[in-house]
Protein backbone atom coordinates (compact mmCIF):
# COMPACT_ATOMS: atom_id res chain seq x y z
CA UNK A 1 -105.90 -229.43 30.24
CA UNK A 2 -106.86 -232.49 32.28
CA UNK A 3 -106.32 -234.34 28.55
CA UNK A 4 -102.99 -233.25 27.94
CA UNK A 5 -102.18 -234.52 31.67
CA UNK A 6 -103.27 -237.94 30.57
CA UNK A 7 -101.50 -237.98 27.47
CA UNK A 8 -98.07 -237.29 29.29
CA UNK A 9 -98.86 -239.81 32.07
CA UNK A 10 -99.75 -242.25 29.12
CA UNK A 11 -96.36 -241.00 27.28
CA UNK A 12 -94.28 -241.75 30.77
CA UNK A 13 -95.91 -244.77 31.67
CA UNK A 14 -95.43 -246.10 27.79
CA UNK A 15 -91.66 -244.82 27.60
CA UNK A 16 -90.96 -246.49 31.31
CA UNK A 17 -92.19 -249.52 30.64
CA UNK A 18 -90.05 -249.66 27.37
CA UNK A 19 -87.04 -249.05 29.17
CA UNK A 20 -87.44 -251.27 31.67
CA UNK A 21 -88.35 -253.98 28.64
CA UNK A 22 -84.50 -253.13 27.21
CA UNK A 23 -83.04 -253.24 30.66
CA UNK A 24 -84.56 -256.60 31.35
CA UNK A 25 -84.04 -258.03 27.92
CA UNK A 26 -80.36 -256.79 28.03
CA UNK A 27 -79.70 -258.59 30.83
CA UNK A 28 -80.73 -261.56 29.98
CA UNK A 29 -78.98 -261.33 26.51
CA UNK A 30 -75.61 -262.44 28.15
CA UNK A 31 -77.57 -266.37 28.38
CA UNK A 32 -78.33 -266.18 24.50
CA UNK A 33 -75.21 -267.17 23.65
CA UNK A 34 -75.18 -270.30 25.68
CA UNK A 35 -75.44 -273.61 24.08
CA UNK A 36 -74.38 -276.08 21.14
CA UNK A 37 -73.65 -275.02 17.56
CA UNK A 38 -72.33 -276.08 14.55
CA UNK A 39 -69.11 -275.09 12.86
CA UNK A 40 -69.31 -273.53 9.51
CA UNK A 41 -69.57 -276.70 7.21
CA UNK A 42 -71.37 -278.86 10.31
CA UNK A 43 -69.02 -281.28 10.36
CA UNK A 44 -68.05 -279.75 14.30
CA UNK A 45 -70.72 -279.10 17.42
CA UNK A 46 -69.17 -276.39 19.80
CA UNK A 47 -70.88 -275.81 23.06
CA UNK A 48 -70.36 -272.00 24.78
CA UNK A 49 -70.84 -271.85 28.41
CA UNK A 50 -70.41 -269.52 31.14
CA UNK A 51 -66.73 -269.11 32.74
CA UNK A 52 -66.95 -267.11 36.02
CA UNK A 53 -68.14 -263.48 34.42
CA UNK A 54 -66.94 -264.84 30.83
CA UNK A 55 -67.98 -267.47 28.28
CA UNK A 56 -65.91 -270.38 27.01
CA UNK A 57 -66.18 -272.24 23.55
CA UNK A 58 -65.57 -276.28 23.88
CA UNK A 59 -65.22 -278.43 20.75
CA UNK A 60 -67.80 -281.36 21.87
CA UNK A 61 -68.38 -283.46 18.70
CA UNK A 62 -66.80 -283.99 15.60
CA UNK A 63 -67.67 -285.90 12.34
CA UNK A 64 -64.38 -287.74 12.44
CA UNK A 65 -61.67 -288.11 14.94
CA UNK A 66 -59.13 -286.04 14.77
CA UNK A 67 -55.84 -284.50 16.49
CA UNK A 68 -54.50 -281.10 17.79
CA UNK A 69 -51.72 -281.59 15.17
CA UNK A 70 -51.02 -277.98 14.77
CA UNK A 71 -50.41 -276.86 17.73
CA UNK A 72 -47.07 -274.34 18.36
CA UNK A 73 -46.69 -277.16 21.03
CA UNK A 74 -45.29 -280.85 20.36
CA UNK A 75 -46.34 -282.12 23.43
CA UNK A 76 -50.12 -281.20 22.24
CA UNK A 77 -50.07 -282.38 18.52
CA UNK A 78 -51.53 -285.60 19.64
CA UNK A 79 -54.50 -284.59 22.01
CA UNK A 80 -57.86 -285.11 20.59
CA UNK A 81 -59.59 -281.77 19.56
CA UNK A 82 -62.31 -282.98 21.37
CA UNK A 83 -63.09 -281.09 24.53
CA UNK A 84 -60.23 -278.15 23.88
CA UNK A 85 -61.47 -274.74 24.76
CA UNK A 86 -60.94 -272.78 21.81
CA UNK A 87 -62.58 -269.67 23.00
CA UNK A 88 -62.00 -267.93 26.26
CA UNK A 89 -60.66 -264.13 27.88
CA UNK A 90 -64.26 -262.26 27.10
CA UNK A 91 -66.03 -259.48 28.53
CA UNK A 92 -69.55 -258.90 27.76
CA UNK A 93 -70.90 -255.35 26.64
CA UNK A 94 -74.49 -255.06 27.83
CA UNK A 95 -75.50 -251.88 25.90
CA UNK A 96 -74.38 -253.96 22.68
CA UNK A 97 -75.00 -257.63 23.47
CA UNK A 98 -71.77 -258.98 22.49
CA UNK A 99 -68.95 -260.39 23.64
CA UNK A 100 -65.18 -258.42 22.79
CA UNK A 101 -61.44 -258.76 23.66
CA UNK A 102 -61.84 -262.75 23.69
CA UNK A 103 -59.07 -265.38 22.04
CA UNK A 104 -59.77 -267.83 19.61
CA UNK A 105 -57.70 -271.01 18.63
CA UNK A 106 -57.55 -271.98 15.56
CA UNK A 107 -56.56 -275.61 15.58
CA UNK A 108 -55.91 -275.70 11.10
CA UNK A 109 -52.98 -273.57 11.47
CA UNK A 110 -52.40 -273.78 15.33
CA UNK A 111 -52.68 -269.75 15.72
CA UNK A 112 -54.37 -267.95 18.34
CA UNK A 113 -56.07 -264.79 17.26
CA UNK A 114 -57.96 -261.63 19.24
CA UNK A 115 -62.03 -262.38 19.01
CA UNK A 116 -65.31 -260.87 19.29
CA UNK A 117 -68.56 -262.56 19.84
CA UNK A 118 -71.81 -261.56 18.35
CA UNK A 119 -75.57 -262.74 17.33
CA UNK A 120 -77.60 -262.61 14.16
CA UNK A 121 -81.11 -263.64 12.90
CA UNK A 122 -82.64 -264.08 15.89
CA UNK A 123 -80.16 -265.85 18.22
CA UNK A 124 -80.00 -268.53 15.76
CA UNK A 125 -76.28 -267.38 14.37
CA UNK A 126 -73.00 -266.61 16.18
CA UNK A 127 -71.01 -264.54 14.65
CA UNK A 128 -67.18 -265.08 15.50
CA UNK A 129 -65.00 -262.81 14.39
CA UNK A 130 -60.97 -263.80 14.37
CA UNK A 131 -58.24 -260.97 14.00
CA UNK A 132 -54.92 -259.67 14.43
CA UNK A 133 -54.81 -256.74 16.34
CA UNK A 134 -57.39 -254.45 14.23
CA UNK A 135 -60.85 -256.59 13.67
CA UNK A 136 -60.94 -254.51 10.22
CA UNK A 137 -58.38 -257.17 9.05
CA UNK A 138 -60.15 -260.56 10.12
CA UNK A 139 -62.41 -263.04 9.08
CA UNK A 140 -66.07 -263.68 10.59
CA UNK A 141 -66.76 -267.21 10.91
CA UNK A 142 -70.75 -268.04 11.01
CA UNK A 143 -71.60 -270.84 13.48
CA UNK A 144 -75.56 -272.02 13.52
CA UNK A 145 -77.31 -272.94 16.37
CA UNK A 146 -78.12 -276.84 17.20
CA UNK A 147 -81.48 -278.18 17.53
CA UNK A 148 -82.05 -280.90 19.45
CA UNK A 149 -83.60 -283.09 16.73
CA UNK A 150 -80.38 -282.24 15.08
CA UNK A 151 -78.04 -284.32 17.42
CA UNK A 152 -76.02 -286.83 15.75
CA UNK A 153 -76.28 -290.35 17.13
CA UNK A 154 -72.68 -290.17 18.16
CA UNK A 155 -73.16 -286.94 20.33
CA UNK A 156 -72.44 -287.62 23.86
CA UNK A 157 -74.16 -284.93 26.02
C-alpha cells in the first residue's frame, strides 16, 4: 500500500512539474521569434520585434539598394525598402506558438496578403506563410535565422 502511495505522489509530482515546464516554455515562446533573419536567397536581413502585444517585420539590410517601386502608391515608388515594415496586425496563439491573422507586403508585386507566423528546426527557421483569404492557397516563404558572425560589413545595427 504505502508503495503504491509513493508511486502516485512520484506520478503527480513528475506530471506537475511537466506542466509547469510547457507553461513556462510557452510563455516564453512568444520572444523566439525576435531577431534578424535572412530572406530566402540572403540577399535581405529582416529584423522582427515586438509591437505593443504584436510583432513587426522591418527590412534592415539589403545586398543592393533598392526602391519601393511597386507599391499601389506613386507617392511611395521611390522610398528605399530599407526600414519598411512589411509585417504587422498579429496575434500570438500560446497553445501553438505561432503567430496568425498578420499582413505581409510584398514589395515584387506591391500586394499585401493575410499571414501566419511560425518556427521550424529549432528556432533557427521562420516560416512565413502569405495568402489570400484561405492559407490552403498560399505560399510559405522560409527565412533563416542570422548569426552574428554572419553580419555583413555593411549592416548597420
Amino acid at each position: 500500500m504505502n508503495r503504491s502511495i509513493n508511486s502516485t505522489r512520484q506520478l503527480l509530482i513528475s506530471f506537475v512539474l511537466l506542466l509547469v515546464g510547457t507553461i513556462s516554455a510557452a510563455a516564453q515562446s512568444q520572444t523566439d521569434y525576435y531577431g534578424l533573419w535572412w530572406n530566402e536567397d540572403r540577399t535581405g536581413i529582416v529584423e522582427l520585434k515586438a509591437v505593443d502585444d504584436s510583432i513587426v517585420g522591418i527590412t534592415r539590410w539589403g545586398k543592393k539598394p533598392d526602391t519601393d517601386r511597386n507599391n499601389p502608391d506613386p507617392t511611395l515608388r521611390d522610398r528605399s525598402l530599407s526600414g519598411i515594415t512589411f509585417l504587422w496586425g498579429f496575434s500570438y496563439v500560446p497553445k501553438k506558438n505561432r503567430w496568425k491573422d498578420g499582413k505581409v507586403y510584398d514589395p515584387k508585386n506591391g500586394k499585401t496578403y493575410d499571414a501566419k507566423l511560425s518556427l521550424a528546426k529549432g528556432g533557427n527557421i521562420l516560416k512565413m506563410r502569405g495568402y489570400v483569404g484561405v492559407s490552403l492557397f498560399g505560399r510559405t516563404a522560409e527565412f533563416e535565422r542570422v548569426a552574428a558572425e554572419e553580419l555583413p560589413s555593411s549592416f548597420n545595427k
